[in-house]
Protein backbone atom coordinates (compact mmCIF):
# COMPACT_ATOMS: atom_id res chain seq x y z
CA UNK A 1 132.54 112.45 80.32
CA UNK A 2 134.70 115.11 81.16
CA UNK A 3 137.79 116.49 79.26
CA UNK A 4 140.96 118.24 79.63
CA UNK A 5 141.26 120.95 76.69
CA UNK A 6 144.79 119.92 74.68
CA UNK A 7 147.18 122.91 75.23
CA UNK A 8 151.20 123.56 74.88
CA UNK A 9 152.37 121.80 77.96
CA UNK A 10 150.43 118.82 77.37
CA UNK A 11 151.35 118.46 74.02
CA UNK A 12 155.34 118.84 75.22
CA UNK A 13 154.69 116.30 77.98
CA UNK A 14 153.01 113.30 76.36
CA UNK A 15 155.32 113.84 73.20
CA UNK A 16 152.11 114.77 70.76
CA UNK A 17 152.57 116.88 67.73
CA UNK A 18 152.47 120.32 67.87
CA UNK A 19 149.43 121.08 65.88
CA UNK A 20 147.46 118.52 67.94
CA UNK A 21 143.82 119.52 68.64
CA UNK A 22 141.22 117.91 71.00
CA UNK A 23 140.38 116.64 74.07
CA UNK A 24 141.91 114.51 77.19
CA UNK A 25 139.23 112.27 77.94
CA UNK A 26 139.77 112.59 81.77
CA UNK A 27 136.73 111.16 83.70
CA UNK A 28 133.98 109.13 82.14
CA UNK A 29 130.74 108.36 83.90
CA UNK A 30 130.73 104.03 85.34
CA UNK A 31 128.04 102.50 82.81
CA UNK A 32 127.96 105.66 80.64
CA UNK A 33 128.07 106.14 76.70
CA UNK A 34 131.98 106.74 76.78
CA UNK A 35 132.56 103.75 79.45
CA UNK A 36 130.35 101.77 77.74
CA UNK A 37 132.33 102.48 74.67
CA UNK A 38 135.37 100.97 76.39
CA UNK A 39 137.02 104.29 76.02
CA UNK A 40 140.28 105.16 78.72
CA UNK A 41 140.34 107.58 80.95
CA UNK A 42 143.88 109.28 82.05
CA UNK A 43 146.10 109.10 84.95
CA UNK A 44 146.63 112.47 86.90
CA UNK A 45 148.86 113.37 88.87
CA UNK A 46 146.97 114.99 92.08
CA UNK A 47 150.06 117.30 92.65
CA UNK A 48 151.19 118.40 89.43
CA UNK A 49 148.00 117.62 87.29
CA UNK A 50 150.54 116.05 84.94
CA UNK A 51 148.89 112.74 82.80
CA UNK A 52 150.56 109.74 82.81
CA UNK A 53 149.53 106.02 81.59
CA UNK A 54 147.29 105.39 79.41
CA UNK A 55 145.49 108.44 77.78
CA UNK A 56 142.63 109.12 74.74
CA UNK A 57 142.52 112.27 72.78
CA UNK A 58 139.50 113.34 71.26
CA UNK A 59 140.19 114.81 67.93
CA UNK A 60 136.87 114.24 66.02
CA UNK A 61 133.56 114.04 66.33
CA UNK A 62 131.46 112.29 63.08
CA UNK A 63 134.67 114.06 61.19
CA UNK A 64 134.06 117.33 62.67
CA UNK A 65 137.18 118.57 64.50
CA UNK A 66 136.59 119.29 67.85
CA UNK A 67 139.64 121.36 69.35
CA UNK A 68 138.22 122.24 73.04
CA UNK A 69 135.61 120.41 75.39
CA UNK A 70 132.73 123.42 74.57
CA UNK A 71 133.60 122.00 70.60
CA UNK A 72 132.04 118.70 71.22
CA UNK A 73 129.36 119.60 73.79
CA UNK A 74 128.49 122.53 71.13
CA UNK A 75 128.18 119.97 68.47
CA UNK A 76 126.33 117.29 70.62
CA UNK A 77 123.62 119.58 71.30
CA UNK A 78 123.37 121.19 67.87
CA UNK A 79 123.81 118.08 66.15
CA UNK A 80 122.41 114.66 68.11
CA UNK A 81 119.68 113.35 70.74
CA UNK A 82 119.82 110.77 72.98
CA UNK A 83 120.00 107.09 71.28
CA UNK A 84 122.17 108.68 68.29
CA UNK A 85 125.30 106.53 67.57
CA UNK A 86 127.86 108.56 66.53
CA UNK A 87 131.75 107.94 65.64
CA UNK A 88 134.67 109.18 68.40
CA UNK A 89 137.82 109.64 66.39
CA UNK A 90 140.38 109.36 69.73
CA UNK A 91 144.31 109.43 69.59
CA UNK A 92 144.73 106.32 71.84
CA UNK A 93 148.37 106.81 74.06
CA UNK A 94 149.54 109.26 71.15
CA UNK A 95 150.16 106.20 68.80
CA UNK A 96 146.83 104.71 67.33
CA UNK A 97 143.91 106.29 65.78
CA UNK A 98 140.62 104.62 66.16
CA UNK A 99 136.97 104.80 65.30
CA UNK A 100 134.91 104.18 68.51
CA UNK A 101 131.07 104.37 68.12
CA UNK A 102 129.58 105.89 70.94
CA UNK A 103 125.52 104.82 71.80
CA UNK A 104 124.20 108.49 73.28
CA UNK A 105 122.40 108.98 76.52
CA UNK A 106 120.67 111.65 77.76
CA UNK A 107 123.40 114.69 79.40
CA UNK A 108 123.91 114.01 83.31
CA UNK A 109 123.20 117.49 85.04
């Protein structure tokens, strides 16, 4: 998976509260943990990099904030291995908060 680091003009342009934290999930790999998890990936906008239609926000890892992409990857590798489930708290379309278990794989390099 790749994110997009929540920052200021996000947060203005999909209407999010200010003191939102997390991650964009931007790109997930086809047949990978996040995919698998049925988890949706945003819409950018090649010109202005803008997101539009549907969107997830990662906010939380097992309960443990994650505020930047290097959060979760830090946490993943301190804190899991391959074939650990653990729980993706995601903002889904800045309405709905949902629990999504997530099956690890090994990191693609």
């Amino acid at each position: 998976m790749t994110g997009i680091d929540i920052n200021l003009a996000l947060v203005e342009s999909l209407d999010l509260s200010e003191d939102m934290r997390g991650v964009i999930v931007a790109e997930v790999i086809t047949g990978g943990p996040v995919a698998e998890a049925g988890l949706q990936t945003a819409t950018l906008s090649d010109q202005t990099g803008d997101i539009s239609g549907n969107f997830a926000v990662g906010t939380h890892i097992d309960g443990v904030a994650i505020h930047r992409m290097g959060d979760m990857i830090a946490y993943l590798a301190r804190e899991t291995t391959p074939g650990d489930t653990v729980t993706f708290t995601v903002l889904r379309n800045g309405e709905e908060t949902v629990n999504v278990p997530v099956t690890l794989s090994a990191r693609s390099r």
